[in-house]
N, C-alpha and C. Protein backbone atom coordinates (compact mmCIF):
# COMPACT_ATOMS: atom_id res chain seq x y z
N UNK A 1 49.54 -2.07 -5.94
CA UNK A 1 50.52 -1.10 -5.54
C UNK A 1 50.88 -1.35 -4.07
N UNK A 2 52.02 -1.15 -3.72
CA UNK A 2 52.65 -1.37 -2.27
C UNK A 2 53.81 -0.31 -1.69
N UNK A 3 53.19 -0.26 -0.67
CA UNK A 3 54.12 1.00 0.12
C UNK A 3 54.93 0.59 0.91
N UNK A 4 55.95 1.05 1.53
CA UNK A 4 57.05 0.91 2.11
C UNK A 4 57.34 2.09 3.08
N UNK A 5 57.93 1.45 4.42
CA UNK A 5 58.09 2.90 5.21
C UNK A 5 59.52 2.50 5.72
N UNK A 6 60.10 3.16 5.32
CA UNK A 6 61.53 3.51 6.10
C UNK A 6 61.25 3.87 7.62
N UNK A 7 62.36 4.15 8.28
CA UNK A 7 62.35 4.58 9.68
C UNK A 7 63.31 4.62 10.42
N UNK A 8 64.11 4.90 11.36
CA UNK A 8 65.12 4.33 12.10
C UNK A 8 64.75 4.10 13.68
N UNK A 9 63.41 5.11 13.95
CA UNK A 9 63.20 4.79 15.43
C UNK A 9 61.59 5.06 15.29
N UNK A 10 60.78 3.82 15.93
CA UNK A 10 59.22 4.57 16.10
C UNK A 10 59.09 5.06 17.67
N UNK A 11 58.73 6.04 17.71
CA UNK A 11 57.93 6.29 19.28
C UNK A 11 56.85 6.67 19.57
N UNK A 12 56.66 6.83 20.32
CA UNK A 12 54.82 7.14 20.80
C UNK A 12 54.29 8.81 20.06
N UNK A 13 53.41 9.10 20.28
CA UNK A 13 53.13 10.47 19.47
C UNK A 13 53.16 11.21 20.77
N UNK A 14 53.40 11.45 21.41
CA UNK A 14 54.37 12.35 22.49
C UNK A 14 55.56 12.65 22.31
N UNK A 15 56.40 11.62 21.72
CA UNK A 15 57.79 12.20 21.31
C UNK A 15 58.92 11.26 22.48
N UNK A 16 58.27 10.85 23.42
CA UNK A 16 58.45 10.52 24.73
C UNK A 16 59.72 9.08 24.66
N UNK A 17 59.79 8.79 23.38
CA UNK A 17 60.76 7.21 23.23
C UNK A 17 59.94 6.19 23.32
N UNK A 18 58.84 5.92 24.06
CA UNK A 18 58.05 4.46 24.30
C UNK A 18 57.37 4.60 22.63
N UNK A 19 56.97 3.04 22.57
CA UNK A 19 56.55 3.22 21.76
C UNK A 19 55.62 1.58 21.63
N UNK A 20 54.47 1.22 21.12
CA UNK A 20 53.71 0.34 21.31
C UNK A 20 53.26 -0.49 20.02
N UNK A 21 54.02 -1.03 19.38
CA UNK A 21 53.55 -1.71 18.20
C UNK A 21 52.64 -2.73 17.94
N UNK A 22 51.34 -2.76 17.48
CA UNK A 22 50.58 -3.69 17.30
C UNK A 22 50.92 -4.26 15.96
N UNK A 23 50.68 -5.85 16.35
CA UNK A 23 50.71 -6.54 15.28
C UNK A 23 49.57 -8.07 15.15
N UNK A 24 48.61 -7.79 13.76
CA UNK A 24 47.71 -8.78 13.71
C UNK A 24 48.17 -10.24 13.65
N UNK A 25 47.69 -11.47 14.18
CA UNK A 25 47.91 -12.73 13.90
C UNK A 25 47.74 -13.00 12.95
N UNK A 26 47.95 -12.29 11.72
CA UNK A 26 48.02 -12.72 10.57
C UNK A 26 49.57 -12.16 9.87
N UNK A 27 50.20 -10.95 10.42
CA UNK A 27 51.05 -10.50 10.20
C UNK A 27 52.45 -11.35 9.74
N UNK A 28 53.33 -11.27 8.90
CA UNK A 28 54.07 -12.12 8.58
C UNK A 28 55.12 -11.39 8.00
N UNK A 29 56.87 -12.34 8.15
CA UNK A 29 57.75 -11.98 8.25
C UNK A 29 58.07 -12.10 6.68
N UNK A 30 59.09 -11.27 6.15
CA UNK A 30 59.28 -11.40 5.07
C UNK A 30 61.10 -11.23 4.73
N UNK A 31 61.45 -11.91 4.20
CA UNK A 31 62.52 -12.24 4.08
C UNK A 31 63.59 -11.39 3.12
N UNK A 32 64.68 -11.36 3.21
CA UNK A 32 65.37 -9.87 2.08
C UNK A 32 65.20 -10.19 0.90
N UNK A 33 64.67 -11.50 0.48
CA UNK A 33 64.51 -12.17 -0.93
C UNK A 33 63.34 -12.17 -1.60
N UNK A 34 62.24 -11.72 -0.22
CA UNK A 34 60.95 -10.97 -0.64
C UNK A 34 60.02 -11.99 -0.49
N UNK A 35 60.81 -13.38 0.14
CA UNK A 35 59.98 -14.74 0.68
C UNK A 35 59.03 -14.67 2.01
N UNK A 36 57.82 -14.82 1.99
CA UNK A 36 57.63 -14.69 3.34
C UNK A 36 57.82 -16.20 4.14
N UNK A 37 58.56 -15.44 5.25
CA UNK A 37 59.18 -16.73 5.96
C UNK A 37 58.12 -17.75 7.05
N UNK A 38 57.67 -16.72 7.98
CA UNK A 38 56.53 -17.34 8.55
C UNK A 38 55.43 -15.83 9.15
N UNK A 39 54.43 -16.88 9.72
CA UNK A 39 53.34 -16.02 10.66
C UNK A 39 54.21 -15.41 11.78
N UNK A 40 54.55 -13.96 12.00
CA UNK A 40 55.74 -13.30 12.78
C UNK A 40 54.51 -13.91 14.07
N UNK A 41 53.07 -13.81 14.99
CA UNK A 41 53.10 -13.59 16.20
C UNK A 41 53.01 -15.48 16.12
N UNK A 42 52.63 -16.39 15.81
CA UNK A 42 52.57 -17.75 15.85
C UNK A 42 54.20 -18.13 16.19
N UNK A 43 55.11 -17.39 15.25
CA UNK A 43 56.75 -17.97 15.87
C UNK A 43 57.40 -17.37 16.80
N UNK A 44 56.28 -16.94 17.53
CA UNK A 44 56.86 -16.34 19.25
C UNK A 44 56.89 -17.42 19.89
N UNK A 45 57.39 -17.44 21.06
CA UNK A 45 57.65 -18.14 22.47
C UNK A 45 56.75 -17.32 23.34
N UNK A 46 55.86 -17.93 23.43
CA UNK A 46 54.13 -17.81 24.13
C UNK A 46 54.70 -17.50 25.93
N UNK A 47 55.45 -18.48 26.13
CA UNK A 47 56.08 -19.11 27.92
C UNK A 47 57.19 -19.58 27.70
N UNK A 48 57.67 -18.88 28.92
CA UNK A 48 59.16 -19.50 29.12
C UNK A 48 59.51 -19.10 30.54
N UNK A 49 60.22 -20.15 30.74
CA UNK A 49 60.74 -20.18 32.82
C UNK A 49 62.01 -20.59 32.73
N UNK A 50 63.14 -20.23 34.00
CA UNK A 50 63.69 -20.72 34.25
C UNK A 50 63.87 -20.15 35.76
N UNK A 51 63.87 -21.61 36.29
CA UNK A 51 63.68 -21.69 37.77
C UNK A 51 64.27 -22.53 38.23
N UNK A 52 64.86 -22.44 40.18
CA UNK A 52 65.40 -23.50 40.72
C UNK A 52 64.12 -23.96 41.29
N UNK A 53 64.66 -25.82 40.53
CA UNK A 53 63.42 -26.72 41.50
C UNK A 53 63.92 -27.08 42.81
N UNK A 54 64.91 -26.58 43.31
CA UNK A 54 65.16 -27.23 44.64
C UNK A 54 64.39 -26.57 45.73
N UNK A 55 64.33 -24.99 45.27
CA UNK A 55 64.29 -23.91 46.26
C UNK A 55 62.75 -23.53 45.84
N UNK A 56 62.30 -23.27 44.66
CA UNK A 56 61.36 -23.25 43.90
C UNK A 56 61.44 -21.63 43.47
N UNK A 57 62.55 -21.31 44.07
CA UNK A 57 63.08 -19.50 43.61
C UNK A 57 62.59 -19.28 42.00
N UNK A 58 62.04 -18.51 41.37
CA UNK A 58 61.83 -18.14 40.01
C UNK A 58 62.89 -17.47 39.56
N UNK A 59 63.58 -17.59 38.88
CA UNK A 59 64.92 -16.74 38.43
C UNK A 59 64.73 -15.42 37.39
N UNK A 60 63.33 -16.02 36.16
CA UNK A 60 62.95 -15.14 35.43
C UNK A 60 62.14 -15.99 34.72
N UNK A 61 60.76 -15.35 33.86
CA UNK A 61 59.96 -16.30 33.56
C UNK A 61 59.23 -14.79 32.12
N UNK A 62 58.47 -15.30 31.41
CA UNK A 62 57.35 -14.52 30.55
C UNK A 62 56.17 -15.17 30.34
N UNK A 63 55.32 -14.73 30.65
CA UNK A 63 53.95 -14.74 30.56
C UNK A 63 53.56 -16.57 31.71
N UNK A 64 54.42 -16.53 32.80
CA UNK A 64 54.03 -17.20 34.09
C UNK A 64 53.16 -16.53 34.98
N UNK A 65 52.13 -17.41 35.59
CA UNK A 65 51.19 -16.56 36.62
C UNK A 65 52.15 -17.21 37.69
N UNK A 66 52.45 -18.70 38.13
CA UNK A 66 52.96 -19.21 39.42
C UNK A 66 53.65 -20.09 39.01
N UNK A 67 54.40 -21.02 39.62
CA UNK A 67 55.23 -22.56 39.63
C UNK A 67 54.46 -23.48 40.89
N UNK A 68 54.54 -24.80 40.60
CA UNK A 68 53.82 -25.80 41.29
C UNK A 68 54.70 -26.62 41.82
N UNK A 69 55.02 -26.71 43.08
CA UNK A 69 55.93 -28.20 43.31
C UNK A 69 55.38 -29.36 43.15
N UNK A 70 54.71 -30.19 42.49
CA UNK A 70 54.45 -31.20 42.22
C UNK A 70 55.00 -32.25 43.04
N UNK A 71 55.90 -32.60 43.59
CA UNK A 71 56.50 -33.87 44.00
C UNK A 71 58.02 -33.88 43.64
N UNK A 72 58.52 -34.40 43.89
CA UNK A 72 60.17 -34.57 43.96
C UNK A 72 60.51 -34.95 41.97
N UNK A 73 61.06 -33.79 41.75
CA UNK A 73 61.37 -33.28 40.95
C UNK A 73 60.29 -32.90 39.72
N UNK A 74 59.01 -32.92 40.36
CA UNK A 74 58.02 -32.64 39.20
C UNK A 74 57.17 -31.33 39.94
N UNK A 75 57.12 -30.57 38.32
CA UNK A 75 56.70 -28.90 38.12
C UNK A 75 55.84 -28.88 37.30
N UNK A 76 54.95 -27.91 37.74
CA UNK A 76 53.64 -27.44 36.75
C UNK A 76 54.32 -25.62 36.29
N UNK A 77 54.57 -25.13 35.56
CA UNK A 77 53.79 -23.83 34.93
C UNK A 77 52.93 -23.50 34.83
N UNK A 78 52.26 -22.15 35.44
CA UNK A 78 50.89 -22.13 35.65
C UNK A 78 51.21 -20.53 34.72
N UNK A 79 50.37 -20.53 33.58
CA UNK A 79 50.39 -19.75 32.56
C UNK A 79 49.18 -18.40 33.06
N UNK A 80 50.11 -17.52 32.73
CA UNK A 80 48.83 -15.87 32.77
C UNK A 80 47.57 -16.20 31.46
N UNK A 81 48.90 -16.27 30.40
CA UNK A 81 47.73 -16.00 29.17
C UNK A 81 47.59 -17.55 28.62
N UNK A 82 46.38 -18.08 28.75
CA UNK A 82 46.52 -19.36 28.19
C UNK A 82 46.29 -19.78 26.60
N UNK A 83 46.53 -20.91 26.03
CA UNK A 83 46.35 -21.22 24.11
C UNK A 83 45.37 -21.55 24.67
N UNK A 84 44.85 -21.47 23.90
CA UNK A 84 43.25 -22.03 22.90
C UNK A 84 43.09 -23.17 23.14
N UNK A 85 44.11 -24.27 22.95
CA UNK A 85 43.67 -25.81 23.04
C UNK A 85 45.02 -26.32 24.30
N UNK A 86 44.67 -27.63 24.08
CA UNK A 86 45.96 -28.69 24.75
C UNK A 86 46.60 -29.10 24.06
N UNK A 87 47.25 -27.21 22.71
CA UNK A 87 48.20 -28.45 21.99
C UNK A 87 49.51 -27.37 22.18
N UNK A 88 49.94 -26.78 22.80
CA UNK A 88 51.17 -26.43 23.21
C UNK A 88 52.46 -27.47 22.81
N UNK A 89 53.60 -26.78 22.27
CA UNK A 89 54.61 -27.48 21.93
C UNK A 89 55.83 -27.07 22.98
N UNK A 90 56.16 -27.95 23.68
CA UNK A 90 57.11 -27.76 25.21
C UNK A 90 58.49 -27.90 24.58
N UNK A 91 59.23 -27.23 25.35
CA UNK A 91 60.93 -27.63 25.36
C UNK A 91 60.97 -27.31 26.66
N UNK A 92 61.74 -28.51 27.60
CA UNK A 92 62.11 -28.58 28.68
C UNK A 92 63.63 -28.80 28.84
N UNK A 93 63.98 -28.55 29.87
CA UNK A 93 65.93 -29.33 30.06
C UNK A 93 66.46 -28.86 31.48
N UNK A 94 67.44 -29.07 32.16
CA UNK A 94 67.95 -28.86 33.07
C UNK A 94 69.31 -28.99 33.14
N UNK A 95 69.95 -28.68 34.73
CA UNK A 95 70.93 -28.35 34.79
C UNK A 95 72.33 -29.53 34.51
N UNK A 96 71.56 -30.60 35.26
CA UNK A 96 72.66 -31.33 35.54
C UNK A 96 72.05 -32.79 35.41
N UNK A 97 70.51 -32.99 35.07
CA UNK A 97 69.54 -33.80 34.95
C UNK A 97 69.07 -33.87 34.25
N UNK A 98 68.52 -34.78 33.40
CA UNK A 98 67.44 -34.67 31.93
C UNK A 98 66.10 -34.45 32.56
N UNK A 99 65.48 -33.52 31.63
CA UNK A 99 63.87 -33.28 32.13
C UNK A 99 63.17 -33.67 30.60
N UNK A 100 61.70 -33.88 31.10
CA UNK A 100 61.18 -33.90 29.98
C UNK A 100 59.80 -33.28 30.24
N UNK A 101 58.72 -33.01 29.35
CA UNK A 101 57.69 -32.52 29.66
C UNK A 101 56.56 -33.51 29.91
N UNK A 102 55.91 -33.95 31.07
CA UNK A 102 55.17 -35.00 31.58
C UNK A 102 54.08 -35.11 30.74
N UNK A 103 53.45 -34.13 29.99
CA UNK A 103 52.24 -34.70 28.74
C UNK A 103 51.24 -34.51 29.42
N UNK A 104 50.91 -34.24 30.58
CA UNK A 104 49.32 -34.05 31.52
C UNK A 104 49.09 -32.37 31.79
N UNK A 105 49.48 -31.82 30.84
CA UNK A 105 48.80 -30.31 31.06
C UNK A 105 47.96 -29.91 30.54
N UNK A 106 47.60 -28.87 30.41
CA UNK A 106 46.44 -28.27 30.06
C UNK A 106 47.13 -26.93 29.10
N UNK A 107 45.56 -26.11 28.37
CA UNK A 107 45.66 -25.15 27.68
C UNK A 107 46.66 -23.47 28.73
N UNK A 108 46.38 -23.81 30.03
CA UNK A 108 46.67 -23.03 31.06
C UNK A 108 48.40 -23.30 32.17
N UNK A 109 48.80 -24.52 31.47
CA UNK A 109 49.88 -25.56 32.63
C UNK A 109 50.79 -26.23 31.37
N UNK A 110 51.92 -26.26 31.80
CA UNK A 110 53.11 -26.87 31.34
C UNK A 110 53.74 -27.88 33.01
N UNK A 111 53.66 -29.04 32.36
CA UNK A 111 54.09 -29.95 33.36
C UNK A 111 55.58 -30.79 32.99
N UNK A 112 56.57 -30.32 34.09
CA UNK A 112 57.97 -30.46 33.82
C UNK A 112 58.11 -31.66 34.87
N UNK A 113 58.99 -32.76 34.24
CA UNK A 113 60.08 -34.16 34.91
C UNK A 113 61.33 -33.60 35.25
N UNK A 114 62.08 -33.68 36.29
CA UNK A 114 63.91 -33.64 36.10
C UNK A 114 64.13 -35.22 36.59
N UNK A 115 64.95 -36.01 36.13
CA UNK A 115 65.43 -37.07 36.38
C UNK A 115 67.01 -37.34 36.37
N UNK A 116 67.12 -38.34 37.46
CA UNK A 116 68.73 -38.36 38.02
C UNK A 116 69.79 -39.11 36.60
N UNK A 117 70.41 -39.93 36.97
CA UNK A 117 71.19 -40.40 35.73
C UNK A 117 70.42 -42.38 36.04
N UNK A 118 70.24 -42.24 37.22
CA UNK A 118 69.08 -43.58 37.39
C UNK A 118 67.77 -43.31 37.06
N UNK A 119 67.43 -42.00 36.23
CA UNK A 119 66.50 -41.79 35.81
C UNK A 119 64.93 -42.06 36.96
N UNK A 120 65.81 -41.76 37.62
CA UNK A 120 64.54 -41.40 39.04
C UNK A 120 64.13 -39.87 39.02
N UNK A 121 62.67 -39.81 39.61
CA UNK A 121 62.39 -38.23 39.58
C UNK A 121 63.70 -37.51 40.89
N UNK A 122 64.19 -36.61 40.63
CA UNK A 122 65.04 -35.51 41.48
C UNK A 122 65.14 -34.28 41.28
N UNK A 123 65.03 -33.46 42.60
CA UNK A 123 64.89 -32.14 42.40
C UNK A 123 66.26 -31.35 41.75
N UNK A 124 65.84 -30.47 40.69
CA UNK A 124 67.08 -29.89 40.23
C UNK A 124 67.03 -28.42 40.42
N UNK A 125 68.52 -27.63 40.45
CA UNK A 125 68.57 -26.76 40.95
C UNK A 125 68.20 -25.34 40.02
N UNK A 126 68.11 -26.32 38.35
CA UNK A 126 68.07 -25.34 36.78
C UNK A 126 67.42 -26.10 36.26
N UNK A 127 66.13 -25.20 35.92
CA UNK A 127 65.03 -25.60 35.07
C UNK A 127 65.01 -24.82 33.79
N UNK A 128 64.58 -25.14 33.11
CA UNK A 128 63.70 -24.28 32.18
C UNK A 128 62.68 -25.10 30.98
N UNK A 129 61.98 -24.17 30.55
CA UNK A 129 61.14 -24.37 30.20
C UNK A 129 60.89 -23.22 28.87
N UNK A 130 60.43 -23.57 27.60
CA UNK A 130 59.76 -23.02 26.71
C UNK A 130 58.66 -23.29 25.97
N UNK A 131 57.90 -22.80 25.40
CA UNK A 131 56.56 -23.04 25.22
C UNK A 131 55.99 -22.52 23.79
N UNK A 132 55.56 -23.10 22.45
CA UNK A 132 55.01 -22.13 21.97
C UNK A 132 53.48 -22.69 21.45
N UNK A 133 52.39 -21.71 21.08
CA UNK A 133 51.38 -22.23 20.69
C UNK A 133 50.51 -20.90 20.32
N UNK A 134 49.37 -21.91 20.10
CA UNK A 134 48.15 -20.56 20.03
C UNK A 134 47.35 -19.86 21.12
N UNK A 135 48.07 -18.78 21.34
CA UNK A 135 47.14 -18.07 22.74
C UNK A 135 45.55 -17.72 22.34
N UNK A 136 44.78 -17.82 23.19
CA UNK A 136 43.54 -17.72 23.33
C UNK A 136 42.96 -16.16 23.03
């Protein structure tokens, strides 16, 4: 047997509008066809940045503790909540430069390239960065 809850708004039991939804890592999305599609907290975006590397200004970021200047045009992400292992799956890119993700991070670090059109390291002015994996 299976239950179902309608709703149009949840809020806190104060009445107050906030409202705090927990959901287990096992929890999963289900589709209008009644397919389940995937693991809903595994197909989050764990980290994500976007920042100028020139200035090293943070523009807006989720679940970043800091940014690293590394060297002329190379960036570390330094993660609040870290995965479990060193197997994080990166998407990097930039503004006006190809970036790629340098491959030397850790369960805690995302390590970003920007490169010129001579494909030399250069500082760029639009970063970003996304991240997904298994948090710890």
């Amino acid at each position: 047997m299976t239950s179902q809850l309608n709703v149009d708004t949840i809020v806190d039991k104060a009445g107050s509008g906030g409202s705090n939804v927990k959901m287990a890592n096992t929890s999963t999305y289900v589709s209008d066809g009644g397919n389940v599609a995937q693991n809903t907290v595994q197909g989050l975006c764990k980290v994500w940045s976007r920042f100028n590397g020139s200035s090293m200004a943070e523009t807006d970021s989720f679940n970043q503790a800091s940014l690293t200047d590394a060297g002329t045009g190379l960036y570390t992400v330094n993660m609040t909540n870290a995965y479990s292992s060193n197997g994080g799956s990166h998407t990097t890119c930039s503004g006006a430069y190809h970036a790629n993700n340098r491959g030397g991070g850790s369960a805690s670090t995302v390590e970003i390239g920007t490169y010129n059109s001579s494909h030399s390291a250069a500082d760029e002015s639009r970063v970003f960065v996304l991240s997904h994996g298994d948090l710890a």
